[in-house]
Protein backbone atom coordinates (compact mmCIF):
# COMPACT_ATOMS: atom_id res chain seq x y z
CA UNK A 1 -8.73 -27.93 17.77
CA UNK A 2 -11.31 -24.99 18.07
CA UNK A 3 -10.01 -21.66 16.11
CA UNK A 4 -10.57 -18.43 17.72
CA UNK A 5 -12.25 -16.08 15.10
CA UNK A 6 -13.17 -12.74 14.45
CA UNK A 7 -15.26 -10.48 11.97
CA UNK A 8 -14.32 -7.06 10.88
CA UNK A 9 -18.33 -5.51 9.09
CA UNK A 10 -21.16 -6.62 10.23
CA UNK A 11 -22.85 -5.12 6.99
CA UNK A 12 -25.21 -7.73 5.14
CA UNK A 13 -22.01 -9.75 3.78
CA UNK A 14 -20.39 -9.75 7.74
CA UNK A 15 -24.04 -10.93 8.98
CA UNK A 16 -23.57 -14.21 6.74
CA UNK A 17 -19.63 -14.44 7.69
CA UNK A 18 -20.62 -14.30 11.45
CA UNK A 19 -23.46 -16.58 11.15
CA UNK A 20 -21.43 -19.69 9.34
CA UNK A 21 -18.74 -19.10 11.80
CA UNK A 22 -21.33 -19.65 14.54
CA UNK A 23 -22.81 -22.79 12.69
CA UNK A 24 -18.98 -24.39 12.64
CA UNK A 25 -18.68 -24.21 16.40
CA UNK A 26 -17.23 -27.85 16.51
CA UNK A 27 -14.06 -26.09 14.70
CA UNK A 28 -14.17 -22.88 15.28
CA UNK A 29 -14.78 -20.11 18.53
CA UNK A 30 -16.36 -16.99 17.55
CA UNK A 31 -15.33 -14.33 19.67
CA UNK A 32 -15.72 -10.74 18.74
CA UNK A 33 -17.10 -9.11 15.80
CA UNK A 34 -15.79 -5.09 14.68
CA UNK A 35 -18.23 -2.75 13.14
CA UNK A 36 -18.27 1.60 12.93
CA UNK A 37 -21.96 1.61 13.08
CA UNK A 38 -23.46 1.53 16.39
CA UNK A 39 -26.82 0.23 15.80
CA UNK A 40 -25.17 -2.63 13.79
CA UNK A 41 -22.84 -3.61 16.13
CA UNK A 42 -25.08 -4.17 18.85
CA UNK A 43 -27.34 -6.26 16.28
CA UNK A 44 -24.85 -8.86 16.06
CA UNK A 45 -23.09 -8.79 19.01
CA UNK A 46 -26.43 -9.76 20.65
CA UNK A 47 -27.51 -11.74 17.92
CA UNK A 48 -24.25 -14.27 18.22
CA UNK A 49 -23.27 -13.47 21.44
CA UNK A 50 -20.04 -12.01 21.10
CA UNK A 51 -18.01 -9.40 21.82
CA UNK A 52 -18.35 -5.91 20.07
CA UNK A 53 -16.31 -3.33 18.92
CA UNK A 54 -16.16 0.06 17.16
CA UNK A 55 -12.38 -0.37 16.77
CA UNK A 56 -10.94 -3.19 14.82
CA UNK A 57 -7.56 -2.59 15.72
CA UNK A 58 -8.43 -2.82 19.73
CA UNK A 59 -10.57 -5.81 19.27
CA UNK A 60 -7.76 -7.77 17.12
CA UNK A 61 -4.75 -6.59 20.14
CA UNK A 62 -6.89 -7.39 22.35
CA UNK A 63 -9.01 -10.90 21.58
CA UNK A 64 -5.66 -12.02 18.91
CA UNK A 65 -8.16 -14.23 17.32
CA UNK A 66 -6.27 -17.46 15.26
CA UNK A 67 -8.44 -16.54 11.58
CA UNK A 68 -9.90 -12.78 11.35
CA UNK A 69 -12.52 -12.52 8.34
CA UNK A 70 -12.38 -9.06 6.47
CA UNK A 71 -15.82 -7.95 5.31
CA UNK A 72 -15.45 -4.11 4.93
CA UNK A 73 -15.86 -1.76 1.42
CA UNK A 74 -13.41 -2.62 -1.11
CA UNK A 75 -10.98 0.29 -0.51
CA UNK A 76 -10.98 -0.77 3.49
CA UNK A 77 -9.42 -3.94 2.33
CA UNK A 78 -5.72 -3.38 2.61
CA UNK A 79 -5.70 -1.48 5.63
CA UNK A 80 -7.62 -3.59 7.72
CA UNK A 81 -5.87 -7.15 5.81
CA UNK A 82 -2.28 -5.32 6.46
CA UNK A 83 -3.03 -4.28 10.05
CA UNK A 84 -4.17 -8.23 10.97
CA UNK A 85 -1.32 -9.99 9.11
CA UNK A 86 1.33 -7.68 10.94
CA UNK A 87 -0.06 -8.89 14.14
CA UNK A 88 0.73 -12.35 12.70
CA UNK A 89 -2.87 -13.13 12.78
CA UNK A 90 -4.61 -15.53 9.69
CA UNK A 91 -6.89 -13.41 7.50
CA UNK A 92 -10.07 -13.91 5.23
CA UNK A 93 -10.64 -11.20 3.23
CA UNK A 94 -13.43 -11.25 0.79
CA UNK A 95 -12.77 -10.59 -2.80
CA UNK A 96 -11.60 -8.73 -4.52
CA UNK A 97 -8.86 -8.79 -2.08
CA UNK A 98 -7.82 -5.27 -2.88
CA UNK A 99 -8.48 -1.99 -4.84
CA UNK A 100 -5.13 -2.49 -6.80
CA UNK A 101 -2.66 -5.18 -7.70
CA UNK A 102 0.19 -3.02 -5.73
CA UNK A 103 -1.84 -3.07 -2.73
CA UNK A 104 -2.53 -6.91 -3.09
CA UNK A 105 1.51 -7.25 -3.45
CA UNK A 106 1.99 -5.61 -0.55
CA UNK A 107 -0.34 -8.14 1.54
CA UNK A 108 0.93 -10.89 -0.04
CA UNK A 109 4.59 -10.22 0.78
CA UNK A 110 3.22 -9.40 4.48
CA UNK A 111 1.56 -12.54 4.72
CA UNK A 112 4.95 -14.23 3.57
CA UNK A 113 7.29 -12.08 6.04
CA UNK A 114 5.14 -12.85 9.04
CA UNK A 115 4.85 -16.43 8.40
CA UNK A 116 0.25 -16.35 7.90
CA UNK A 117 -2.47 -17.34 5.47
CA UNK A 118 -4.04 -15.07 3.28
CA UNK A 119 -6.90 -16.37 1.68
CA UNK A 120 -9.37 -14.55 -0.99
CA UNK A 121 -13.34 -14.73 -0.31
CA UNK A 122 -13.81 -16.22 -4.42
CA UNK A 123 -16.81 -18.22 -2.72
CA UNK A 124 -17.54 -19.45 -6.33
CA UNK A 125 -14.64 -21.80 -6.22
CA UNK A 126 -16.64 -23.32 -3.11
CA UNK A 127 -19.90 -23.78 -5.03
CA UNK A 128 -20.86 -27.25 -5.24
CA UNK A 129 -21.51 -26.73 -9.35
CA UNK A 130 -18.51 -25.00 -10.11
CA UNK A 131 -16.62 -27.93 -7.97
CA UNK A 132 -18.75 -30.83 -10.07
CA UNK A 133 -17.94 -29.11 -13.40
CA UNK A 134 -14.19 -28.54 -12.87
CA UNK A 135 -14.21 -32.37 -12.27
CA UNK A 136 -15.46 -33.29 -15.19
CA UNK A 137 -13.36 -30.96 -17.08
CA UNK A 138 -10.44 -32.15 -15.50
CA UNK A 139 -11.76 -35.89 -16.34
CA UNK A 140 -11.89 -34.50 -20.40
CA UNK A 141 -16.13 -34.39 -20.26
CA UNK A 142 -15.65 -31.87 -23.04
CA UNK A 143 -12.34 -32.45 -24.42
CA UNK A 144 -10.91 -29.46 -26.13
CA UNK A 145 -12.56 -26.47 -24.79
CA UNK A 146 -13.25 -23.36 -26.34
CA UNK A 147 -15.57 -20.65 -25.10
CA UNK A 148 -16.61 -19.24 -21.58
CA UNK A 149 -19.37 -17.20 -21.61
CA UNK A 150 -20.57 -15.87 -18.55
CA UNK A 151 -23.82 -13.94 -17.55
CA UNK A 152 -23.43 -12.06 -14.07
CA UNK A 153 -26.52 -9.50 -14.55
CA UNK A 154 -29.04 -7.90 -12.37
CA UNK A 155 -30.71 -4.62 -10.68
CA UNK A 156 -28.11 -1.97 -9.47
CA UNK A 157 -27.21 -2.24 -5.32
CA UNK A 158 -27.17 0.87 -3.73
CA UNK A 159 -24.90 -0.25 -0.48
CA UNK A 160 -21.87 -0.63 -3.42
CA UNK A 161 -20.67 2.67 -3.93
CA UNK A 162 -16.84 2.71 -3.93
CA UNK A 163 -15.99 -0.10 -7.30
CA UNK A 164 -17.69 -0.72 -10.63
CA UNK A 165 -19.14 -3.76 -11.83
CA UNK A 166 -15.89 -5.06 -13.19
CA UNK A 167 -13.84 -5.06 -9.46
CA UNK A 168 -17.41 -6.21 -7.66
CA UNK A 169 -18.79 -8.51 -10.70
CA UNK A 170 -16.89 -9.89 -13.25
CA UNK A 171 -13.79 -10.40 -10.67
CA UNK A 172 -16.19 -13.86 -9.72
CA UNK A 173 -16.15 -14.72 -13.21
CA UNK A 174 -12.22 -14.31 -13.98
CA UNK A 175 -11.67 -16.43 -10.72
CA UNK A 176 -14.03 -19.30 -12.17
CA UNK A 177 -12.30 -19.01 -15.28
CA UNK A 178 -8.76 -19.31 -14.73
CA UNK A 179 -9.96 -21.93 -12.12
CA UNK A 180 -11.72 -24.22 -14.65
CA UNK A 181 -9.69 -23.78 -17.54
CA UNK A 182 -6.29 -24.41 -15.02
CA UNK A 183 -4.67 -21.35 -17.53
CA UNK A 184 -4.41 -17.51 -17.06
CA UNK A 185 -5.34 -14.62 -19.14
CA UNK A 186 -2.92 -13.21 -22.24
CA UNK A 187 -4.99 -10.79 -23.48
CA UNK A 188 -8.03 -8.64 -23.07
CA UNK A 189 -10.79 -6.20 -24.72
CA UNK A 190 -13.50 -4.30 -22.93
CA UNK A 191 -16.34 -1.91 -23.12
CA UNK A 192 -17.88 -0.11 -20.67
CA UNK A 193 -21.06 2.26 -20.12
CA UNK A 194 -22.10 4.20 -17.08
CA UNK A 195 -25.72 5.17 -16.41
CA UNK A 196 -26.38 4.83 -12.91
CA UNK A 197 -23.49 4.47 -10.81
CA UNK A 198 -22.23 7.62 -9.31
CA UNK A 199 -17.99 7.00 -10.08
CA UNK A 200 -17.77 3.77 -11.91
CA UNK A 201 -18.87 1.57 -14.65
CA UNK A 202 -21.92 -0.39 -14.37
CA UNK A 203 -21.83 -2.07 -17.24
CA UNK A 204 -18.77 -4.53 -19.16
CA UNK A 205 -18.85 -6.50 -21.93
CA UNK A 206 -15.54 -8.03 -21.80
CA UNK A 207 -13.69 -10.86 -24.15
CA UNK A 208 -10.60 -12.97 -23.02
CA UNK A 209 -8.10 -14.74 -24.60
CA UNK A 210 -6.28 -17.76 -22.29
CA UNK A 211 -3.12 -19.72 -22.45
CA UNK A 212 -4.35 -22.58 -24.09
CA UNK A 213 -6.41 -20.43 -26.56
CA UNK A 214 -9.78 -20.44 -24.72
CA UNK A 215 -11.98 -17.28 -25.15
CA UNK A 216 -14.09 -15.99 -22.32
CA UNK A 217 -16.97 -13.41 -22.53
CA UNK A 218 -17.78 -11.68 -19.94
CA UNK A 219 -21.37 -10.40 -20.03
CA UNK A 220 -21.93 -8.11 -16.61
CA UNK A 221 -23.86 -5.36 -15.54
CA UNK A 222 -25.98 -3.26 -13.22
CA UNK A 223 -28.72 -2.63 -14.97
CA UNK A 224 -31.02 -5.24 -15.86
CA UNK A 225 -34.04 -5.83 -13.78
CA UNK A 226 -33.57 -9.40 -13.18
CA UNK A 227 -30.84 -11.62 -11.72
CA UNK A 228 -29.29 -13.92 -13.79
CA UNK A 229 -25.77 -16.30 -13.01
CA UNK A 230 -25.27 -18.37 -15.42
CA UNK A 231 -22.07 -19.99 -17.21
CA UNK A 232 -21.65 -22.01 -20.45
CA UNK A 233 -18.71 -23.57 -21.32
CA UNK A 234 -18.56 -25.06 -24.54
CA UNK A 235 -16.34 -27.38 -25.67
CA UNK A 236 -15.30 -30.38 -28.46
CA UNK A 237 -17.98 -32.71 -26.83
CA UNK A 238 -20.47 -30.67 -25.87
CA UNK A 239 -21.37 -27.50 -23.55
CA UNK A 240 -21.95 -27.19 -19.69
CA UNK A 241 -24.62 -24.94 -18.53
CA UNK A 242 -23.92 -23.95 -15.27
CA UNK A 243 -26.44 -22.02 -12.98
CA UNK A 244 -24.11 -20.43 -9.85
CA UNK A 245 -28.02 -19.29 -8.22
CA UNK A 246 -29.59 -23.24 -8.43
CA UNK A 247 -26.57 -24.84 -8.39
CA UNK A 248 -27.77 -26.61 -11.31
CA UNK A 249 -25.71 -27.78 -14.01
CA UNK A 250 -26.78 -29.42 -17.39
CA UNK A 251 -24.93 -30.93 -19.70
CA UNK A 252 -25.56 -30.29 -23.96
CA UNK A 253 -23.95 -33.25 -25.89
CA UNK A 254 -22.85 -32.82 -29.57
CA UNK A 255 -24.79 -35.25 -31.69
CA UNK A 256 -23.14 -36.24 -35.68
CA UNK A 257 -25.51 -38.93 -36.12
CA UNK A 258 -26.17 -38.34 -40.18
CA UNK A 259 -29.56 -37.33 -40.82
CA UNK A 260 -32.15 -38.73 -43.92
CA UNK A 261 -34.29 -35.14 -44.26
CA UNK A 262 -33.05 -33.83 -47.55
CA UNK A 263 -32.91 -30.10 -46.55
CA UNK A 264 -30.20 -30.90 -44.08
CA UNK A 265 -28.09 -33.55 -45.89
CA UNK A 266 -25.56 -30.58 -46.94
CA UNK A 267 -25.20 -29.35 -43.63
CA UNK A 268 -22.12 -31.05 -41.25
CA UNK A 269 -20.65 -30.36 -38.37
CA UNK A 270 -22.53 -30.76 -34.54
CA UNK A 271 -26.14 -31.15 -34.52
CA UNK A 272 -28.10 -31.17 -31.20
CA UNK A 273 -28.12 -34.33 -29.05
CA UNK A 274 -28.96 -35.54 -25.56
CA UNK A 275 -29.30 -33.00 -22.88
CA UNK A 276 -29.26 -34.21 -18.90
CA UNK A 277 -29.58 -32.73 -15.91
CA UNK A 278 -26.75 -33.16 -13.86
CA UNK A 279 -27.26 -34.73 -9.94
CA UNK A 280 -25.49 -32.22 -7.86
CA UNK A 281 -24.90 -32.25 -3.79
CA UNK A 282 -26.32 -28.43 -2.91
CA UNK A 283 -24.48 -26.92 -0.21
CA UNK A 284 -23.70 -23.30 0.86
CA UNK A 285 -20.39 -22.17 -0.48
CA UNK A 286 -19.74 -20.14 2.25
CA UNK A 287 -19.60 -22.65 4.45
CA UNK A 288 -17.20 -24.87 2.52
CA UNK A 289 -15.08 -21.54 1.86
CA UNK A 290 -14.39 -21.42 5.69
CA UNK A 291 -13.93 -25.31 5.91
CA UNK A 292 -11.20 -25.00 3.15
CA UNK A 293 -9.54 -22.02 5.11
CA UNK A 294 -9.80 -23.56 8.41
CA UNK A 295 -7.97 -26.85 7.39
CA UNK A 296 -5.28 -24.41 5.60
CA UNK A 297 -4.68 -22.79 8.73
CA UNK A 298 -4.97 -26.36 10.85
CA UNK A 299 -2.56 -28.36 8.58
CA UNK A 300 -0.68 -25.42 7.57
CA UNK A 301 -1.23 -25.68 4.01
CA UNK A 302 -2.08 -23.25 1.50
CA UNK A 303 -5.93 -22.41 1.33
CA UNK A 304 -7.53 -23.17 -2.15
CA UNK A 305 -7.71 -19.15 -3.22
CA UNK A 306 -4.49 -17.55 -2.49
CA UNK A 307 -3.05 -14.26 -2.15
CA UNK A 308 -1.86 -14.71 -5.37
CA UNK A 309 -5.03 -16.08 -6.72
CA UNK A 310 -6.49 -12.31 -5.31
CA UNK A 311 -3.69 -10.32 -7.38
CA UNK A 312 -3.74 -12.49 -10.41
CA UNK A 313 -7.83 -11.25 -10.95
CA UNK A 314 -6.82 -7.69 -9.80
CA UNK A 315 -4.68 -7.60 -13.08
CA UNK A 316 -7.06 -8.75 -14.89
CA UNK A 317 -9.64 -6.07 -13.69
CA UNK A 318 -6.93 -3.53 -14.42
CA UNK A 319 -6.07 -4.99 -17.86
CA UNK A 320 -10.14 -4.43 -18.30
CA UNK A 321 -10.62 -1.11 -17.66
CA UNK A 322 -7.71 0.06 -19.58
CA UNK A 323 -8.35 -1.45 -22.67
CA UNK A 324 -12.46 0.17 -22.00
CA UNK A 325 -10.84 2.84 -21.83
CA UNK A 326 -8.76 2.52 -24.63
CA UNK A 327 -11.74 1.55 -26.64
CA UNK A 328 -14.35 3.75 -25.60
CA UNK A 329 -12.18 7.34 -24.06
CA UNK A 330 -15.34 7.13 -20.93
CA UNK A 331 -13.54 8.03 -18.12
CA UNK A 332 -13.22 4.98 -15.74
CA UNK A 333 -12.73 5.49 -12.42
CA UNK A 334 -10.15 3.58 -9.92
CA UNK A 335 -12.02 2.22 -7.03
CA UNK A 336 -12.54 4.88 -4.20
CA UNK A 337 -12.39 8.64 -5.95
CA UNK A 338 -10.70 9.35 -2.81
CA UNK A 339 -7.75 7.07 -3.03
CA UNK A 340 -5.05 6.73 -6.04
CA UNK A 341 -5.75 5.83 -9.24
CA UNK A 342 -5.11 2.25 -10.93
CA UNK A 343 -1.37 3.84 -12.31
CA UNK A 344 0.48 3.07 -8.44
CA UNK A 345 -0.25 2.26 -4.91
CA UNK A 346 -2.60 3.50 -2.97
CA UNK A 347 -2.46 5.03 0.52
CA UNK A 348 -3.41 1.52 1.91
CA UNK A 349 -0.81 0.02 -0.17
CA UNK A 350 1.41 2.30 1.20
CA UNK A 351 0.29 1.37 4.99
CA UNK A 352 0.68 -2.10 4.13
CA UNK A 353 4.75 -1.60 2.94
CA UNK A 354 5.18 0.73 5.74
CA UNK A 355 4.09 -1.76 8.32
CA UNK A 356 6.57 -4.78 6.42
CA UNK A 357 9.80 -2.63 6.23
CA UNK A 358 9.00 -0.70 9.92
CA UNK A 359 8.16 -3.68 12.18
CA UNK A 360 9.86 -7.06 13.10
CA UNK A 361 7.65 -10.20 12.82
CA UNK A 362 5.36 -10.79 15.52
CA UNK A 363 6.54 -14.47 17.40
């Protein structure tokens, strides 16, 4: 069974959406791809062959593809997500899957009313080192674990101008997280500094405290010249050293053997011991993020990041910048300076609850 498919942004994020979907043709039919600039659109349209638009809404009445991929800025999200699920179509939309949890509600309880998937774009759950580590978590490689920290640094990208670095960044790294550790977040501290983006934060240093008493740092910013992705997760047996860029992972094993030089006799505790490189099947996590969604929508079964997998990270974001807030009195900006603030729902929020209580399901 071949899927009809479309793409709302053909940005540099929709170019690598539309390309995987061409790659999967055994499963999947590409058929039309939305986009408002001009010069863009005809790019890809030509590129894969396809159908172009400058309106989403006309190309999804008109081509009622069976999985629609949203790729658009942040606070486009709900709109577009809202206006696909109320046609009863399946949606993709990459993370975060909103500007606000209230908006993420809203698409959730859409999704449910008109009987679709909604699945969030956390394309580190699909990376083949992430995947090898949460097995041998799950297995008890470390037994008791307790630290995260995570490293999600490099230069500042001009094309993100409507979120901070704790919607865009660190959302990957609570995701990863709560999906590892199979526990959610109780409490949170943050700090922020802005230097060079225009509205929000480019720069976090957050700390998290999970069910089962894990801490996780979060270590993210804008603003260093180099790009670094790296996670550790340290535990009673030893640490994991994940790279999300290589898709490397290397594993740090505690060592107690006693030692015989005398200037370390009255130290105890974990000394450093055998260190291996991990073998690890590379593959392109976007491409296994679309196999996972695909099979959802084929067997009908949930996809592996949820709706509620989305709004569960969005409260975390929002815990974030209101304790940085709290901490610091900078003044944090919601996602789009043009939309509402993190205290209610937005205008797409809005849309979204308007189109739930107004409309019957689509059969």
């Amino acid at each position: 069974m071949r899927l009809k498919a479309a793409v709302v942004g053909a940005g540099s994020m929709g170019w690598n959406h539309l390309r995987v979907l061409k790659e999967l043709e055994d499963s999947v039919q590409l058929v039309a791809v939305a986009e408002t600039n001009t010069s863009a659109l005809q790019r890809a349209a030509q590129r894969f062959h396809i159908a172009g638009y400058c309106d989403y809404r006309q190309m999804l009445e008109e081509q009622r593809p069976e999985l629609v991929a949203v790729v658009v800025p942040t606070h486009l999200h709900c709109e577009v997500a809202a206006f696909a699920l109320d046609l009863g179509l399946n949606v993709l939309v990459e993370k975060p899957l909103t500007s606000t949890p209230e908006e993420a509600e809203a698409l959730i309880e859409l999704a449910r009313q008109r009987n679709v998937h909604l699945a969030v774009g956390h394309i580190e759950r699909f990376n083949p080192a992430v995947t090898e580590v949460k097995r041998l978590l799950s297995a008890g490689a470390l037994g008791r674990i307790f630290h995260l920290h995570a490293r999600r640094i490099g230069p500042f990208p001009p094309r993100i101008r409507d979120v901070g670095v704790t919607l865009d960044l660190a959302s990957h790294e609570i995701d990863t997280m709560r999906y590892l550790l199979d526990a959610e977040i109780r409490q949170v501290s943050a700090q922020v500094q802005q230097h060079i983006h225009r509205t929000c934060e480019d720069l976090l240093l957050g700390l998290l405290r999970f069910s089962n008493g894990a801490l996780g740092v979060l270590d993210v910013n804008w603003l260093t010249p180099t790009k670094v992705r790296e996670l550790t997760i340290t535990g009673e047996k030893g640490m994991f050293l994940l790279n999300y860029l290589t898709q490397d992972v290397f594993f740090y094993e505690n060592d107690y053997t006693p030692t015989s030089w005398d200037a370390l006799r009255s130290l105890t505790g974990v000394s450093e011991g055998t260190m291996t490189r991990l073998k690890i099947q590379k593959a392109e996590p976007l491409r296994r993020e679309y196999e996972d969604v695909i099979r959802a929508i084929v067997n009908d079964s949930s996809p592996s990041v949820s709706g509620e997998d989305g709004l569960a990270v969005l409260k975390v974001v929002q815990q974030l910048l209101a304790s940085a807030l709290a901490n610091s009195g900078l003044p944090t900006q919601g996602p789009d300076a043009s939309s509402a603030d993190y205290s209610g729902p937005g205008k797409a929020a809005r849309t979204a609850l308007s189109l739930f209580h107004e409309r019957e399901p689509h059969g």
